[in-house]
Protein backbone atom coordinates (compact mmCIF):
# COMPACT_ATOMS: atom_id res chain seq x y z
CA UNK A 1 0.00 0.00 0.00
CA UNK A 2 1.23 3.39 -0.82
CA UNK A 3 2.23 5.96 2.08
CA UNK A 4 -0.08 8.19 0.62
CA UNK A 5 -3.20 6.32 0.94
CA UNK A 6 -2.34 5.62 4.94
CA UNK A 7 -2.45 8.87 6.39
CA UNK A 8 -6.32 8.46 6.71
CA UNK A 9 -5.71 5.34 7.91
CA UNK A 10 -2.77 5.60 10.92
CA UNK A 11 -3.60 8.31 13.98
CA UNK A 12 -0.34 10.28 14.96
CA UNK A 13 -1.74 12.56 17.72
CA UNK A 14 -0.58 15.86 16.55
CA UNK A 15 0.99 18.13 19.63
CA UNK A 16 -0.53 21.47 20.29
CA UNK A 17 2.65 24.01 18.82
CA UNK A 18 3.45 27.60 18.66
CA UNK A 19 6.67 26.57 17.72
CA UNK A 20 8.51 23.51 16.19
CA UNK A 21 11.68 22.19 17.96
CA UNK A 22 14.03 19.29 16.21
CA UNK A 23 14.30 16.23 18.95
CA UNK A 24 16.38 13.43 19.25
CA UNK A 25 15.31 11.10 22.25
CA UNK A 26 18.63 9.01 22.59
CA UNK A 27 16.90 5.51 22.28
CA UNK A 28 13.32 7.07 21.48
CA UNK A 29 14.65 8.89 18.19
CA UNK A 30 11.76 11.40 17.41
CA UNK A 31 12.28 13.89 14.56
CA UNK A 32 10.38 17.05 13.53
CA UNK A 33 8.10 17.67 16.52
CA UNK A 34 5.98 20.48 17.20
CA UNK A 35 5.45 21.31 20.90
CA UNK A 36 4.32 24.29 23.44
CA UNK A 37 6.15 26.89 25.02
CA UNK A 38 6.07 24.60 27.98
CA UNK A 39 9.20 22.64 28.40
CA UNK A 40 7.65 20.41 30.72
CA UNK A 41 6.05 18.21 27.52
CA UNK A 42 9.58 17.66 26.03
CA UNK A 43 10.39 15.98 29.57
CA UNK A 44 8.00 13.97 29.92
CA UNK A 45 8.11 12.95 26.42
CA UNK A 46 12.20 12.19 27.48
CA UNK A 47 11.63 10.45 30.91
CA UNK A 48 12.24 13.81 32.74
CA UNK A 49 15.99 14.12 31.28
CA UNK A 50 16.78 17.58 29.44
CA UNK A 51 17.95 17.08 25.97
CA UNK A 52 21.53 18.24 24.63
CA UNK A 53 22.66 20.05 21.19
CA UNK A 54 24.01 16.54 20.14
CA UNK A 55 21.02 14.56 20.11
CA UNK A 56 19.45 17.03 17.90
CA UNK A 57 21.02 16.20 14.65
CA UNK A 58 21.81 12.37 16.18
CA UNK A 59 20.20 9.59 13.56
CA UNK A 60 16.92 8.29 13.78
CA UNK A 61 17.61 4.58 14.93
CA UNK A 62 13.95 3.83 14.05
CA UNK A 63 15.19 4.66 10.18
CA UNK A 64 16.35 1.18 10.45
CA UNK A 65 13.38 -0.54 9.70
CA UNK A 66 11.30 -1.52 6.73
CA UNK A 67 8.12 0.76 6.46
CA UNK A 68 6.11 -2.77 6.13
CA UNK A 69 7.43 -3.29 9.21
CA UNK A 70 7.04 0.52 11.06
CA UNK A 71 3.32 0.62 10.21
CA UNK A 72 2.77 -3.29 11.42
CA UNK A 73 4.92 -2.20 14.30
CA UNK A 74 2.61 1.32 14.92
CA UNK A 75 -0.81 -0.37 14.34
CA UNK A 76 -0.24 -3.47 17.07
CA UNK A 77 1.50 -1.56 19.76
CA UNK A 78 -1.23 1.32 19.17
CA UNK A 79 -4.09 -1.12 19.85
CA UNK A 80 -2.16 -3.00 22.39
CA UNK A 81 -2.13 0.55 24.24
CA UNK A 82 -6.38 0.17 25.13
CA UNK A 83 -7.49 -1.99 27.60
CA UNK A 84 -10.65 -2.66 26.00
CA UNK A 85 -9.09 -4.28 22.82
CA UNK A 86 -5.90 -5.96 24.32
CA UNK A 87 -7.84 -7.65 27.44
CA UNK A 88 -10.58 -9.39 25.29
CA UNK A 89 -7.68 -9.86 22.26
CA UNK A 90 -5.81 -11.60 24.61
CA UNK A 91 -8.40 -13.76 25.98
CA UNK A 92 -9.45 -15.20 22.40
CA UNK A 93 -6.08 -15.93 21.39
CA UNK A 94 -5.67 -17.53 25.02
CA UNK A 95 -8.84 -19.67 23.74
CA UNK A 96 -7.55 -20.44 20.39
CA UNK A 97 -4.19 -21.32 21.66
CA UNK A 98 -4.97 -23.89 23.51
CA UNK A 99 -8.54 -25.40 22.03
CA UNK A 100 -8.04 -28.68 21.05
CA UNK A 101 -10.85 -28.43 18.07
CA UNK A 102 -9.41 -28.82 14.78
CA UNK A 103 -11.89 -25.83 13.64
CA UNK A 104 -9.24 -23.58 15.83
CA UNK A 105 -5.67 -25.15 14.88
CA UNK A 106 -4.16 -22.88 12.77
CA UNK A 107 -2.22 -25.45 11.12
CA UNK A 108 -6.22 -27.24 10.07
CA UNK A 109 -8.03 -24.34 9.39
CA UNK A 110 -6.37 -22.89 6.16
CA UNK A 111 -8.69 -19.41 7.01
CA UNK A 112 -7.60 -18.65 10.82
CA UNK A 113 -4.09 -19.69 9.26
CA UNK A 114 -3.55 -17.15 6.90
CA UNK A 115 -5.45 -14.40 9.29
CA UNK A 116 -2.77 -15.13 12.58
CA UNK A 117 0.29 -15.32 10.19
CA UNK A 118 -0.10 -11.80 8.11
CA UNK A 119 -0.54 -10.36 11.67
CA UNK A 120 0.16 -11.41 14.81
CA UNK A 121 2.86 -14.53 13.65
CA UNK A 122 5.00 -11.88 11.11
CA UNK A 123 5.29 -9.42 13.88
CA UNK A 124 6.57 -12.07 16.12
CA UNK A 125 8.15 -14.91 14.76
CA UNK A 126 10.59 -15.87 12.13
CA UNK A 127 8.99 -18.21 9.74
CA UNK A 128 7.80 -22.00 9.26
CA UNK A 129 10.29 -22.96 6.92
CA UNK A 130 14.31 -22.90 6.61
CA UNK A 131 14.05 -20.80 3.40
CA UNK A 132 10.99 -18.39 5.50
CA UNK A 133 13.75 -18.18 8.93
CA UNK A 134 16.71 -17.38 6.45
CA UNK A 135 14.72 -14.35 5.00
CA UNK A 136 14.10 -13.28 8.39
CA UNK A 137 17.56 -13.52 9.77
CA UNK A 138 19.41 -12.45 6.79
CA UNK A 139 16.92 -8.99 7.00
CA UNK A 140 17.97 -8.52 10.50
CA UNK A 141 21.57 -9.15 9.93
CA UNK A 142 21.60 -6.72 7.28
CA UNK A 143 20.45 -4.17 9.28
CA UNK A 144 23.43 -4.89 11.17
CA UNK A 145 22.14 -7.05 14.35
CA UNK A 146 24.68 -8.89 15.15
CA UNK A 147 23.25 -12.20 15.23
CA UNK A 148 19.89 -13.70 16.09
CA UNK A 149 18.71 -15.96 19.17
CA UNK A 150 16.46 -18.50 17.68
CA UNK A 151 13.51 -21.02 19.14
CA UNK A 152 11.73 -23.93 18.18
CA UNK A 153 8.23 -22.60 19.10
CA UNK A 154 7.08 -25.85 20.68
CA UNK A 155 6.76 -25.73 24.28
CA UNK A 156 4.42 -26.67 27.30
CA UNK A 157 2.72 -23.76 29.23
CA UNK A 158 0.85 -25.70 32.38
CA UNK A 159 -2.48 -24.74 33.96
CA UNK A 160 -3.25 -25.10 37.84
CA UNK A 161 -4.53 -28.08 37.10
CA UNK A 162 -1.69 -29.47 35.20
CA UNK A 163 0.69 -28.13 37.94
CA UNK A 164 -1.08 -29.94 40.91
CA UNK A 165 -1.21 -33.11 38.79
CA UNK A 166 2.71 -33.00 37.59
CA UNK A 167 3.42 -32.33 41.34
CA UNK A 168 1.62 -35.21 42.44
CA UNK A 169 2.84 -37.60 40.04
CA UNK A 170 6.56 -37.01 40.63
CA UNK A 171 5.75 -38.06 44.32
CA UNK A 172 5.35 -41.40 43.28
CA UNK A 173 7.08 -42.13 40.34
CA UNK A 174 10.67 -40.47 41.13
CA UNK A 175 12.33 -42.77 43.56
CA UNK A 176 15.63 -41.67 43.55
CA UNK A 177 18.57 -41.17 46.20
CA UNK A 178 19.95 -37.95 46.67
CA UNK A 179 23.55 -37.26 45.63
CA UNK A 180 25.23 -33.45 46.16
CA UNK A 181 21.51 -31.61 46.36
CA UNK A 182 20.37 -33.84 43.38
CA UNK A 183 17.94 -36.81 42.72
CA UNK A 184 19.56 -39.63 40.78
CA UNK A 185 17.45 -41.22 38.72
CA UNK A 186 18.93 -43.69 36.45
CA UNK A 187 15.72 -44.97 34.22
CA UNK A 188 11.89 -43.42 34.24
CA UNK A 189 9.16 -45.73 33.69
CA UNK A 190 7.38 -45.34 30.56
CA UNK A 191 8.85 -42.47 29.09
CA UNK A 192 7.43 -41.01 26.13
CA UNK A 193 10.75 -41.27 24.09
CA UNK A 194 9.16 -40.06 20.52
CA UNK A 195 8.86 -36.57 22.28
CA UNK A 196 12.39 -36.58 23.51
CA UNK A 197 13.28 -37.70 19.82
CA UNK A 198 11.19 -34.56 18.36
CA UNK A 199 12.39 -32.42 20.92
CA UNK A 200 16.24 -33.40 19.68
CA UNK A 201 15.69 -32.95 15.89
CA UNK A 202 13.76 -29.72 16.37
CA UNK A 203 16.26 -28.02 18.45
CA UNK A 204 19.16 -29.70 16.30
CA UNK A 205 17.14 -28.07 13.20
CA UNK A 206 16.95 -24.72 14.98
CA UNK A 207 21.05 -25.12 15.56
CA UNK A 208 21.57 -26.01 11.21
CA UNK A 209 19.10 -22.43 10.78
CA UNK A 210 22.07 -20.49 12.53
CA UNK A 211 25.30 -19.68 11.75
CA UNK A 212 28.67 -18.92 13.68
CA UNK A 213 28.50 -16.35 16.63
CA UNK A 214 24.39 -16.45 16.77
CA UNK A 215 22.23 -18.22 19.98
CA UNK A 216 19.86 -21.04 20.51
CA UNK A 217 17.71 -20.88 23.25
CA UNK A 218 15.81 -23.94 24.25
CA UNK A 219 13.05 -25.03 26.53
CA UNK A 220 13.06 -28.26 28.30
CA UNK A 221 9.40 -28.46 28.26
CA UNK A 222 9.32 -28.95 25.19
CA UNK A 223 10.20 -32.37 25.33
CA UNK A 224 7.12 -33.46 26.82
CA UNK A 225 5.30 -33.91 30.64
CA UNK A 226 7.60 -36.69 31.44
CA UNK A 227 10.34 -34.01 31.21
CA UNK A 228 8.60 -31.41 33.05
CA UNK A 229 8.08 -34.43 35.46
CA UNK A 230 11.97 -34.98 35.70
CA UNK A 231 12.31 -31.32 36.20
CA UNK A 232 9.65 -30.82 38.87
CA UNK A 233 11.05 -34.17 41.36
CA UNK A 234 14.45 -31.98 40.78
CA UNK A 235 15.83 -35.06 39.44
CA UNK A 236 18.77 -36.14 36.62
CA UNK A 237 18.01 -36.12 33.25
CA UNK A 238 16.40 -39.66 31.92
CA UNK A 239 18.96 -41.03 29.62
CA UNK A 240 16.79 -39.97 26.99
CA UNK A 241 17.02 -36.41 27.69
CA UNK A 242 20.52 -36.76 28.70
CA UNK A 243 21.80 -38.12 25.38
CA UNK A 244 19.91 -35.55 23.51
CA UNK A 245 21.25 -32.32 24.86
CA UNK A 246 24.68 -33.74 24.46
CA UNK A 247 24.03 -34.25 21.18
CA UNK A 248 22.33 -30.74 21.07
CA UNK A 249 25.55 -29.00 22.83
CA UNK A 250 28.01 -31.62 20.36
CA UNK A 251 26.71 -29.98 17.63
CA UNK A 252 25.83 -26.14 18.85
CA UNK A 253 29.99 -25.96 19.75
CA UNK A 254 31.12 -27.53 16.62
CA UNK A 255 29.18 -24.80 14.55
CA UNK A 256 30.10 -21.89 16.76
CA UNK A 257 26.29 -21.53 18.61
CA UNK A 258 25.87 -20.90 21.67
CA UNK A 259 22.79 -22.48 23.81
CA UNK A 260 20.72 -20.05 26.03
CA UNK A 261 18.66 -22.93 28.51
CA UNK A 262 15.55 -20.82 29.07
CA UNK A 263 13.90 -20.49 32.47
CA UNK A 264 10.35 -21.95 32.54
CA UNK A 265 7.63 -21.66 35.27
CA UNK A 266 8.67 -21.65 39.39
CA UNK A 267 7.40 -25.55 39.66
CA UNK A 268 10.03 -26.50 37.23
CA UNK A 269 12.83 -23.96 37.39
CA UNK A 270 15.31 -25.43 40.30
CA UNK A 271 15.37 -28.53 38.29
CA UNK A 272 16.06 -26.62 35.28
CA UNK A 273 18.98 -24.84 36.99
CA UNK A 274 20.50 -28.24 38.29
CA UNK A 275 20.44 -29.17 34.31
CA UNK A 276 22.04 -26.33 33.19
CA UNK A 277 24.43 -26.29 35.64
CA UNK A 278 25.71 -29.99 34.79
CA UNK A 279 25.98 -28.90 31.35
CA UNK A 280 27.95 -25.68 31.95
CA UNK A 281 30.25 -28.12 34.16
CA UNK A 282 30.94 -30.00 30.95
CA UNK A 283 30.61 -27.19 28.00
CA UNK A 284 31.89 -23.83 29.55
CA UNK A 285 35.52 -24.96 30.04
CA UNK A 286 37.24 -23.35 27.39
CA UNK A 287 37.36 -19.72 29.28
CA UNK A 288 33.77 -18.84 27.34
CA UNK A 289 30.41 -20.45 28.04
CA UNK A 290 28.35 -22.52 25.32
CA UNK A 291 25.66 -22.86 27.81
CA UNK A 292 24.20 -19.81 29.58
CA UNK A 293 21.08 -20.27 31.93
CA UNK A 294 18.49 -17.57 32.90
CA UNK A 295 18.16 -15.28 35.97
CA UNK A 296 14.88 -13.64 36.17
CA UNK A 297 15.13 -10.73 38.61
CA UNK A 298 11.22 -10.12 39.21
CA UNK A 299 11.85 -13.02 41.61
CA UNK A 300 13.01 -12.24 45.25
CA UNK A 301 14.88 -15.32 44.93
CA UNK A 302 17.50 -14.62 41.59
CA UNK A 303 19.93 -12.66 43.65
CA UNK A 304 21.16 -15.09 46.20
CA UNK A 305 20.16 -17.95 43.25
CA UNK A 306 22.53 -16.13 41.07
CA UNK A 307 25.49 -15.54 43.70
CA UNK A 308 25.29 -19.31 44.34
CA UNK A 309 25.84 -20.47 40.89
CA UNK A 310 28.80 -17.57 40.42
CA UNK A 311 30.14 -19.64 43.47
CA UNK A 312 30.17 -23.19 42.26
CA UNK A 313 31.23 -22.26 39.18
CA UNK A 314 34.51 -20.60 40.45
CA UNK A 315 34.90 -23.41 42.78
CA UNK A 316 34.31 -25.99 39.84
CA UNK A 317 36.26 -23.80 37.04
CA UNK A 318 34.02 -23.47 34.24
CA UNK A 319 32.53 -19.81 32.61
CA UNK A 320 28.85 -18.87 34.23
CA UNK A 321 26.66 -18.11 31.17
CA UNK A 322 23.57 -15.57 31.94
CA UNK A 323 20.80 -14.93 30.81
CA UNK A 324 19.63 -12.11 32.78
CA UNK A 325 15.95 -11.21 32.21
CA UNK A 326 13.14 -9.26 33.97
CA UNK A 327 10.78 -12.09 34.02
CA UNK A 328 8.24 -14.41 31.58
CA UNK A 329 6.08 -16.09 33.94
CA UNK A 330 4.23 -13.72 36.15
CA UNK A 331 0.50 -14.98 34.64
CA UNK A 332 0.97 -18.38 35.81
CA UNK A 333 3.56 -18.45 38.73
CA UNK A 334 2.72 -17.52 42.49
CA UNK A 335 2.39 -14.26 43.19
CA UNK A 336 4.63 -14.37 46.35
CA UNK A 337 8.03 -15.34 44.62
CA UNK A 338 8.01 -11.84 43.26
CA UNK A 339 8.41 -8.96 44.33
CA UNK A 340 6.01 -6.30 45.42
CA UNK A 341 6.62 -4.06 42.85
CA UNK A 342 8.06 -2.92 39.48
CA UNK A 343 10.60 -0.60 41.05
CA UNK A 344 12.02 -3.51 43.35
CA UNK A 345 12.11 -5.74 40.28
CA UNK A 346 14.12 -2.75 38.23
CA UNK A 347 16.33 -2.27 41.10
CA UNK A 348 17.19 -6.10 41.13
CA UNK A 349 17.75 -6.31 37.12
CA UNK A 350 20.35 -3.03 37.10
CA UNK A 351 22.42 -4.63 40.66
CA UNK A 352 22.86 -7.33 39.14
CA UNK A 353 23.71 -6.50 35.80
CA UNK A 354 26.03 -3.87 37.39
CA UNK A 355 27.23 -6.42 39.45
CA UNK A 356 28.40 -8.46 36.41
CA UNK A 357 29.23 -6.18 34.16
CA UNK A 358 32.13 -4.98 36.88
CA UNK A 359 32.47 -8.60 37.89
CA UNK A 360 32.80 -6.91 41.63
CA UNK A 361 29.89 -7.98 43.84
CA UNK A 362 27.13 -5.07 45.81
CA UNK A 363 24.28 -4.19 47.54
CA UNK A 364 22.32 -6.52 45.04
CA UNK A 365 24.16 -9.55 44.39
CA UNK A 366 26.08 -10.30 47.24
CA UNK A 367 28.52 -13.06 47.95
CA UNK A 368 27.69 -16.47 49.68
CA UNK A 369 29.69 -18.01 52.65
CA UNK A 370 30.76 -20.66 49.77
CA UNK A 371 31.80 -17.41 47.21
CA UNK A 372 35.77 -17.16 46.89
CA UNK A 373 36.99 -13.88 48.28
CA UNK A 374 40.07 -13.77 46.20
CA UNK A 375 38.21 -12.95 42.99
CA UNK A 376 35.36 -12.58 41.28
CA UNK A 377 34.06 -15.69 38.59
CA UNK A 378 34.25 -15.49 35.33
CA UNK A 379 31.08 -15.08 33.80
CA UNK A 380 29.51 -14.15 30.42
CA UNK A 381 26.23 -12.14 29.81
CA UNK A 382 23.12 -11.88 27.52
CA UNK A 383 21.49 -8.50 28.81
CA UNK A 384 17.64 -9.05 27.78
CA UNK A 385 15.86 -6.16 28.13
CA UNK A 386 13.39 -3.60 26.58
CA UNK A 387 13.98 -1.43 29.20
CA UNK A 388 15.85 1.93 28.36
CA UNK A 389 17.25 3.24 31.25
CA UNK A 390 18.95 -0.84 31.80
CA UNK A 391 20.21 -0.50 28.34
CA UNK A 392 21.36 2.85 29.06
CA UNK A 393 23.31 1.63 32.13
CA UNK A 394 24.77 -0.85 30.47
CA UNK A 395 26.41 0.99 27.65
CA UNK A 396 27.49 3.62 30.18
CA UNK A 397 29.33 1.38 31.91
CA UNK A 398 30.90 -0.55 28.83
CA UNK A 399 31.87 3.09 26.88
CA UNK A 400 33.27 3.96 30.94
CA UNK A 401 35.35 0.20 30.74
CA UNK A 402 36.64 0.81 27.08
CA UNK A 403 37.82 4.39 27.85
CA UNK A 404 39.40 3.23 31.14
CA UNK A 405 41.25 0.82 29.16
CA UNK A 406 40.09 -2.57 31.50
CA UNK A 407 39.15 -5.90 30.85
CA UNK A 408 35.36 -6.55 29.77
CA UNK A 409 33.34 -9.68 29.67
CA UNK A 410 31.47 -11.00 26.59
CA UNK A 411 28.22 -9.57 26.63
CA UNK A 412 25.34 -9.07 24.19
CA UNK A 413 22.34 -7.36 24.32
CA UNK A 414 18.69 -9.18 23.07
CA UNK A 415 15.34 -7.76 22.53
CA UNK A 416 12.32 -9.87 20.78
CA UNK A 417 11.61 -9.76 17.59
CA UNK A 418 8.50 -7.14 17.03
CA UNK A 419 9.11 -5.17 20.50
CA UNK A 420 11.16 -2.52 22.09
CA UNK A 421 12.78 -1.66 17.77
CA UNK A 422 13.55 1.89 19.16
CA UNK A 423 16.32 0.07 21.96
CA UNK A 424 17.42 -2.59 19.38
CA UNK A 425 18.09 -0.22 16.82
CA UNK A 426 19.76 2.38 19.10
CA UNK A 427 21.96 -0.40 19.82
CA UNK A 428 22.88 -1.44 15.91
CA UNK A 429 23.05 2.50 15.21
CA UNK A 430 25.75 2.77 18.41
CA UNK A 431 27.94 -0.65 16.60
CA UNK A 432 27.77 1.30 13.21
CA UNK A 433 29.31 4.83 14.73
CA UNK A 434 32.28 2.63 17.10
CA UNK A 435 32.84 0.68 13.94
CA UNK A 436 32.98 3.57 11.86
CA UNK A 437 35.55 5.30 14.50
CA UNK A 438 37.59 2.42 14.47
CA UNK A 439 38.02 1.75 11.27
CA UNK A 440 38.97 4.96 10.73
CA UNK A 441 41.84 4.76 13.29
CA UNK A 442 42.94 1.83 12.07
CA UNK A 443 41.94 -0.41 14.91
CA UNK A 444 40.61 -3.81 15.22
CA UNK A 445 36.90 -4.38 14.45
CA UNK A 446 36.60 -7.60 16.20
CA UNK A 447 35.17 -7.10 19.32
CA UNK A 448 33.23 -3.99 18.57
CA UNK A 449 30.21 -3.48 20.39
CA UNK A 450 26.84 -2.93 21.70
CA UNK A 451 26.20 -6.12 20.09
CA UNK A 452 22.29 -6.37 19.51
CA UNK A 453 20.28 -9.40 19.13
CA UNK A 454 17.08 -10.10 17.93
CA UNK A 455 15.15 -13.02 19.82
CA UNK A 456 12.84 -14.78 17.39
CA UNK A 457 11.00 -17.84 17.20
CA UNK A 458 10.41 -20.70 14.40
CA UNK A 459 7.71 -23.42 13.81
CA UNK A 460 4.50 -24.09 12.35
CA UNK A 461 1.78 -21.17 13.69
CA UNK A 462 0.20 -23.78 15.76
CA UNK A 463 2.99 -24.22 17.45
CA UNK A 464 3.61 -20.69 18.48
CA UNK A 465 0.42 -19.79 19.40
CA UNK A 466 1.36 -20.72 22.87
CA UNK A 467 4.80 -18.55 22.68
CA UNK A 468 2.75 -15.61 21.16
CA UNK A 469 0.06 -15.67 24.40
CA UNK A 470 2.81 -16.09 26.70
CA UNK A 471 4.61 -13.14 25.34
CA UNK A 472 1.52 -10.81 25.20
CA UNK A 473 0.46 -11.76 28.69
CA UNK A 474 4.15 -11.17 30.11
CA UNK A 475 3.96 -7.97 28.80
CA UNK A 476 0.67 -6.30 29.20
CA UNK A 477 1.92 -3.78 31.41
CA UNK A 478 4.90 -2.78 29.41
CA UNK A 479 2.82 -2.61 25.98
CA UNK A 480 0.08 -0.49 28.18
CA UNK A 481 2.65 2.20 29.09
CA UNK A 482 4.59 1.58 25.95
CA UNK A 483 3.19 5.36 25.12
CA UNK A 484 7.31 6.09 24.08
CA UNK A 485 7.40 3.47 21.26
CA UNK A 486 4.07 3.94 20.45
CA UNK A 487 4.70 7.89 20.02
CA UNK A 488 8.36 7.10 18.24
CA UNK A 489 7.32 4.68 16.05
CA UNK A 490 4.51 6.95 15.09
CA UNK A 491 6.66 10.11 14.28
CA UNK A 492 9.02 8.05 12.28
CA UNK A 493 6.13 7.33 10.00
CA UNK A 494 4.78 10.99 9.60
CA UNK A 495 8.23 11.91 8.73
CA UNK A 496 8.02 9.23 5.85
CA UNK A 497 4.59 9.92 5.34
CA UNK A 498 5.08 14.06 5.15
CA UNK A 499 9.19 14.33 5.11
C-alpha cells in the first residue's frame, strides 16, 4: 500500500505548537516535533531528562526498519495501548491457543491460518520454513544485528490443574537417592521417548538455521510432561534427555552456537537450573560459556540464586553463562516469589547486571559463605531487556570500561523480535558509529560493540500460538505504558509519510 493512501488510515496525535523544535530522544529517536512553550512536555516525552545540542542532529535509529514493518509495528503496539481491545484480544487468542478443536488449529483451518500469520505470527516470529527463517535472519543481519537468538516454538505452558497433577505424580514415580543436592534417577518408567526424539531434531534443526556467533535458546518443556516431570522431582536427566542435549551442545559448539537454557515456570525452574548447571560443568571450560542459563530478577529469589551459581562455578572452574531477564512467567507463577513491585524488580535487574558487568559484587548480588573472596568468577552475559534506562546503564558502563582501558566480559544485548525496535536499533546504530571510529583509526573491528540481538521464534503457527500468548500476557503492562514506542514509532512514520 502506498504511504499516501495511509495517512487516513494511521492516527499520529498531533501536539498542540506555537513553535517547532528538532528532537532526538537518545533511544526514542523522534524527529520534527511540534510542541508548546512549555518545556515540561519535552520531559515527559524524554523520561524527565533535558535534551543536549548533540542529540538534535543524532540519527533516527527507528530509520532502520522496513516501512512494512514501522506501520505493522505502529498499528499493534497502538491497539495494544487500550485496555478494551488488548484484554478481550488476549483472551481469544488464550482460547484459540490452547482449544483442542481442529476448527481452531491454525495449522487445520487454512482461514484462521492465513489471518494469525499476516498479523500477529509476522510481527513475532521468524517463519515456518528454513528458506521463511533465512529471510528473516538475513533482514535482520543486514540491518546490522549482530546475530539472532532463535527457538523452536514448541513448548508446554501448564495450567493449575496441570501443575497440581505434575506435582503429584513425581511423588510417586521419582524414587531416587539424593547425591550433592540432586535426585539420581537412572531410568523413568514409561517415558514417552518419541517426544524426547522430536524435541532433539527440532532443536538440532533450529542449531543447522544459525550460523557462527548467533544463539539457541531452548526449553526443556518442550520435550514433553515426562520431562517437566523430571524437572519438577528436581531429578537427573532420563537417559533420553541426557543423550539428547549432548548431542544438542556436540553440535551447537562444533558450529560456533551458543545455547541459552531458558527459564520456565517456578514448579520446574530449580530442576532446570540443576540441568544447566551440569551442562555448563561440561561445555563452559574453554574460558567462554556454550551454555548460559536464565536469571529472572522479578523473583526475590534470583539474587542469592545467582550468587550461588557464580560460586560453584569458580569453585568448579568453568565460565557462568547468563541470561539475565526481567521475568516471563508472572500470569501463571505464584504471586509471592516476586516482588512487590516494578521498582524492586528494576532495582534487582540493574544490581545485578552492574554487578556483572564490573564482575565486583554489591548491595544486590552479594557473595555467599561458599563465594571465593580472592576474585570474582568469570562469567559471560546476555542482557535481555526492553527497558531503556537498563540499556542505558549498560552501555554507560561498557563506553566507561573501554575508555578506562580494562578488561570486559562478553556480553550481548537481546530484545524480541516485534518489541522494544527503538532500543534494538539504538543499539545497531551505536555498533555502526564505534565501527565507523575504528576503522577509521585503524583499529581492530573484532570485538566492537553494543552487540544487539534479535530473539525470534520458528515453527508451524500452531505451534507458536502458545509462545505468542505467553509473550503478550508477560507484557501487558509494558505494551500499556509503551506510550514512548508507540509515540516514536509513530513520528518516524509521519516523517516518511510528510518528510
Amino acid at each position: 500500500m502506498h504511504l499516501s493512501r495511509l495517512q487516513n488510515l494511521i492516527h499520529i496525535p498531533p501536539l498542540p505548537s506555537s513553535r517547532k523544535c528538532p528532537v532526538s530522544l537518545g533511544i526514542r529517536q523522534l524527529h520534527s516535533i511540534t510542541i508548546q512553550d512549555d518545556p515540561s512536555k519535552i520531559q515527559r516525552l524524554t523520561g524527565g531528562r533535558q535534551l543536549h545540542g548533540d542529540e538534535k542532529t543524532a540519527p533516527r535509529p527507528l530509520s532502520l526498519l522496513p516501512t512494512s514493518t514501522l506501520i505493522r509495528s505502529y498499528a499493534i503496539t497502538a491497539s495494544s495501548s487500550y485496555p478494551f481491545l488488548l484484554t478481550p484480544s488476549l483472551r481469544l487468542l488464550s482460547w484459540v491457543a490452547h482449544s483442542s478443536s481442529p476448527i481452531l488449529n491454525p495449522d487445520r483451518n487454512p482461514l484462521l491460518h492465513f489471518l494469525l500469520k499476516k498479523t500477529l505470527y509476522v510481527q513475532f516470529c521468524a517463519g515456518e520454513t528454513f528458506h521463511e527463517v533465512q529471510i528473516t535472519v538475513q533482514s535482520l543481519k543486514s540491518m546490522g544485528f549482530r546475530g539472532v537468538i532463535l527457538a523452536y516454538g514448541r513448548e508446554i505452558v501448564l495450567s493449575k490443574g496441570e501443575k497440581a497433577e505434575i506435582a503429584h505424580s513425581t511423588t510417586a514415580q521419582y524414587n531416587g537417592t539424593k547425591r550433592e543436592g540432586r535426585i539420581e534417577t537412572p531410568t523413568v518408567a514409561g517415558e514417552d521417548l518419541g517426544k524426547v526424539k522430536e524435541w532433539r531434531e527440532g532443536t538440532l534443526k533450529t542449531v543447522g538455521m544459525t550460523s557462527a556467533g548467533d544463539y539457541v535458546a531452548l526449553k526443556f518443556s518442550g520435550a514433553g510432561e515426562d520431562a517437566m516431570r523430571q524437572l519438577a522431582a528436581k531429578s537427573a536427566p532420563s537417559p533420553a534427555m541426557e543423550e539428547a542435549t549432548r548431542q544438542i551442545c556436540d553440535v551447537a559448539q562444533s558450529r560456533g552456537v551458543r545455547l541459552l537454557f531458558d527459564a520456565e515456570q517456578h514448579l520446574v525452574q530449580e530442576g532446570i537450573d540443576q540441568w544447566t548447571l551440569a551442562f555448563q560443568r561440561r561445555y563452559n571450560r574453554e574460558g567462554h560459556a556454550l551454555v548460559y542459563g536464565t536469571y529472572q530478577a522479578y523473583l526475590r529469589s534470583a539474587p542469592d540464586t545467582l550468587a550461588k551459581h557464580l560460586a560453584i562455578a569458580k569453585r568448579d572452574g568453568f565460565v557462568l553463562g547468563v541470561k539475565l531477564v526481567r521475568g516471563a512467567y508472572m500470569a501463571s507463577d505464584p504471586r509471592e516469589c516476586f516482588w512487590s513491585s516494578k521498582d524492586e524488580t528494576d532495582v534487582a535487574y540493574d544490581g545485578i547486571m552492574e554487578s556483572l558487568l564490573r564482575r565486583q559484587w554489591n548491595d544486590v548480588l552479594q557473595p555467599t559463605p561458599e563465594s571465593d573472596p580472592k576474585g570474582f568468577p568469570g562469567v559471560d552475559l546476555v542482557l535481555a531487556s526492553h527497558n531503556q534506562e537498563s540499556v542505558s546503564k549498560a552501555m554507560a558502563i561498557r563506553k566507561r570500561q573501554t575508555e578506562m582501558g580494562q578488561e570486559k566480559i562478553e556480553m550481548a544485548y537481546g530484545q524480541l523480535m516485534g518489541m522494544a525496535d527503538e532500543v534494538s536499533c539504538d543499539l545497531v546504530m551505536a555498533c555502526k558509529k564505534n565501527e565507523s571510529a575504528r576503522e577509521a583509526s585503524g583499529q581492530d573491528l573484532a570485538d566492537v560493540g553494543p552487540k544487539a540481538y534479535k530473539y525470534l521464534v520458528w515453527g508451524s503457527v500452531g505451534e507458536c500460538l502458545k509462545y505468542l500468548v505467553r509473550r503478550a500476557e508477560e507484557n501487558r503492562d509494558a505494551v500499556l505504558r509503551a506510550r514512548g514506542s508507540r509515540f516514536a514509532l509513530g513520528m518516524e512514520l509521519k516523517r516518511r509519510m510528510w518528510g
